[in-house]
Every structure is written in C-alpha cells, then in structure tokens.
Protein backbone atom coordinates (compact mmCIF):
# COMPACT_ATOMS: atom_id res chain seq x y z
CA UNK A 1 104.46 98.39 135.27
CA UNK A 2 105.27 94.62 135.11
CA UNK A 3 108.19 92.94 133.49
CA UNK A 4 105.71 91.60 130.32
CA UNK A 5 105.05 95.11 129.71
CA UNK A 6 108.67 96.74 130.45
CA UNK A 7 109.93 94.18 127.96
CA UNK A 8 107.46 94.65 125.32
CA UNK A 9 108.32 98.36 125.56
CA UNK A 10 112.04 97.64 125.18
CA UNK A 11 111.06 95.31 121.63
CA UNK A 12 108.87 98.19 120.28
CA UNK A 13 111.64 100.60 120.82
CA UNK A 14 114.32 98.03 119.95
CA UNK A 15 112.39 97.24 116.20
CA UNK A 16 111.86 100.90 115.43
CA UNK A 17 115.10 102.60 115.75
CA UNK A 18 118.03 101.87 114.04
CA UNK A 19 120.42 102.30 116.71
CA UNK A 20 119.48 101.98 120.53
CA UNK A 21 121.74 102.47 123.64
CA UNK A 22 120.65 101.31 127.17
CA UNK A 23 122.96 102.96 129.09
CA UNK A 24 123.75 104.48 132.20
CA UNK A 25 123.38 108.42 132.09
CA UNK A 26 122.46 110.07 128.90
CA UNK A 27 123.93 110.90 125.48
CA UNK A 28 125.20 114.17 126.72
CA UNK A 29 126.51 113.38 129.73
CA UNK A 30 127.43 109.70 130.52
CA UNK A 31 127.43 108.19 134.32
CA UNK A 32 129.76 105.11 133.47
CA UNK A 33 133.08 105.00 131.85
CA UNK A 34 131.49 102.08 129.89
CA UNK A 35 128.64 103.81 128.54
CA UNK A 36 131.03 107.02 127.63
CA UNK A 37 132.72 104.51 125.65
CA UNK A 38 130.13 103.23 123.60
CA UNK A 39 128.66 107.14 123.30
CA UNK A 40 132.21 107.95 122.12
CA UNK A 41 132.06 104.86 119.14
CA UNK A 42 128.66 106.43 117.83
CA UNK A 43 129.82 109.44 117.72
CA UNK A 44 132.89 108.86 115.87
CA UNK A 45 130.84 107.05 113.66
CA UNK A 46 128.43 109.98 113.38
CA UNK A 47 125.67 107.51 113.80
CA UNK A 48 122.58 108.76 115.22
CA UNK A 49 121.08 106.68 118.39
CA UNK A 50 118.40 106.79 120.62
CA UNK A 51 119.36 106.41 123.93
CA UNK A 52 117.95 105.20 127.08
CA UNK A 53 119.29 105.84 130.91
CA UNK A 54 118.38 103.06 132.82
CA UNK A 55 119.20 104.87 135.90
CA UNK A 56 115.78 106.52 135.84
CA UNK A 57 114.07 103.78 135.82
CA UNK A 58 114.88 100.53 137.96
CA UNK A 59 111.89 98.24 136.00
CA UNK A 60 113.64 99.36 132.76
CA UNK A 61 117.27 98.51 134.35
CA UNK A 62 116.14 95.25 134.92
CA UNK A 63 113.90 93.79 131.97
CA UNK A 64 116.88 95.13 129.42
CA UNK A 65 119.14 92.65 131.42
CA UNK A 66 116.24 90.21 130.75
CA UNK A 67 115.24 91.28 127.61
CA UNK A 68 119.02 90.18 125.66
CA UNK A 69 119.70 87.69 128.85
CA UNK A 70 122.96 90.28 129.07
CA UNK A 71 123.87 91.40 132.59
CA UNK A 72 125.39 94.46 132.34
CA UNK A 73 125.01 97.66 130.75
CA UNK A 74 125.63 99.75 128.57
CA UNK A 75 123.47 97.62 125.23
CA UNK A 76 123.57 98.79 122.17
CA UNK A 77 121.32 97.19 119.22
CA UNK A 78 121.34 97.33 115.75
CA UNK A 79 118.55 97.00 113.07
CA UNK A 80 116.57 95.44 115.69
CA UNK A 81 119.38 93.22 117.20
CA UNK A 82 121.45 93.00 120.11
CA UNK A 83 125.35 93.88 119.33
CA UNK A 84 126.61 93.51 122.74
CA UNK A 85 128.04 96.08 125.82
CA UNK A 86 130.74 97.92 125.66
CA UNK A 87 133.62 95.01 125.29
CA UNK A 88 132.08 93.91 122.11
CA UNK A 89 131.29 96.95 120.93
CA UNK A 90 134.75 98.12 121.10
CA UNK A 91 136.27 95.45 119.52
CA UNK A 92 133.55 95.15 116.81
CA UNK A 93 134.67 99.32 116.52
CA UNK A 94 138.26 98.78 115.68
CA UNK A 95 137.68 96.30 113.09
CA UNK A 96 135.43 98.09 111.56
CA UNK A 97 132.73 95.63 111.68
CA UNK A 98 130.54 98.12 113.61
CA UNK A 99 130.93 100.62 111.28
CA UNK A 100 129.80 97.71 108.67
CA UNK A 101 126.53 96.91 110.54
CA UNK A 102 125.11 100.01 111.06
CA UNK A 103 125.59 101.27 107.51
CA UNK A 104 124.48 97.90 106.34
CA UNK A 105 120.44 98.46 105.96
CA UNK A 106 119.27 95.07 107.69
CA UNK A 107 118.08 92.13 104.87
C-alpha cells in the first residue's frame, strides 16, 4: 500500500471516530509506558476510543508520523483533530482541558 493511500486511510478513520489512539500495543494490553499512559487518561475519563497498534503495521507506523508531521507515538485525536502524544495529553489531562474537548461535541 503506498503512503497516499496509508494516509488517506488514517483521515477516514481520523474524521469518523470521535476519539482515535495510534499507539503502540493495543487497548488491552499496551507495549509502551507512553501509550499505557494515554490508555490510562481515557479510561479514567471513561471515554470510548478506537485504537490503532502501529506495531502491526510498519506503512501505518510511518504515514501517522507523516500524517500530523508528529514523530513519535502514541497520537491521540479528537473530533477529527490531532491533540498531541502522550506529554500533551497528560498535561491537557490534569487541567482538565482534555476532559473539556472530548465532551465538547466539535462546532
């Protein structure tokens, strides 16, 4: 699959879920301590996610770095936009701002 079509894939998924995680390992069993993290933060929030592990799939690894010009993983987005990895996520957690966004229905 080429990069054009990786990162269309990525925008279609991106646009039709409310929450997204590109991550490394799954919901139920995380392979980073960064990823755990975020997985952690959605779950306290009891906000549902769809979640991708971009250690299956090297193409996929790759255009999501592309994708939000980001260059690590774990990304999470929101109503369609990028929030940030775990760092921002974090901090956007204990202000409450991330609560904020994702119970905010996008404009």
């Amino acid at each position: 699959m080429s990069i054009e079509s990786k990162l269309k894939e990525i925008e279609t998924v991106v646009q039709s879920n409310p929450v997204v995680l590109y991550m490394k390992g799954t919901k139920e069993q995380p392979m980073c301590g960064f990823s755990a993290q975020v997985v952690s933060i959605l779950n306290e929030l009891n906000t549902p996610f769809v979640g991708f592990n971009v250690l299956e799939d090297e193409e996929l690894r790759q255009a999501v770095k592309v994708y939000a010009d980001w260059p690590t993983i774990p990304q999470l987005y929101v109503h369609g936009e990028f929030v940030g990895g775990c760092d921002i996520a974090t901090e956007m957690y204990q202000t409450g701002e991330l609560k904020t966004l994702i119970h905010t229905p996008p404009a």
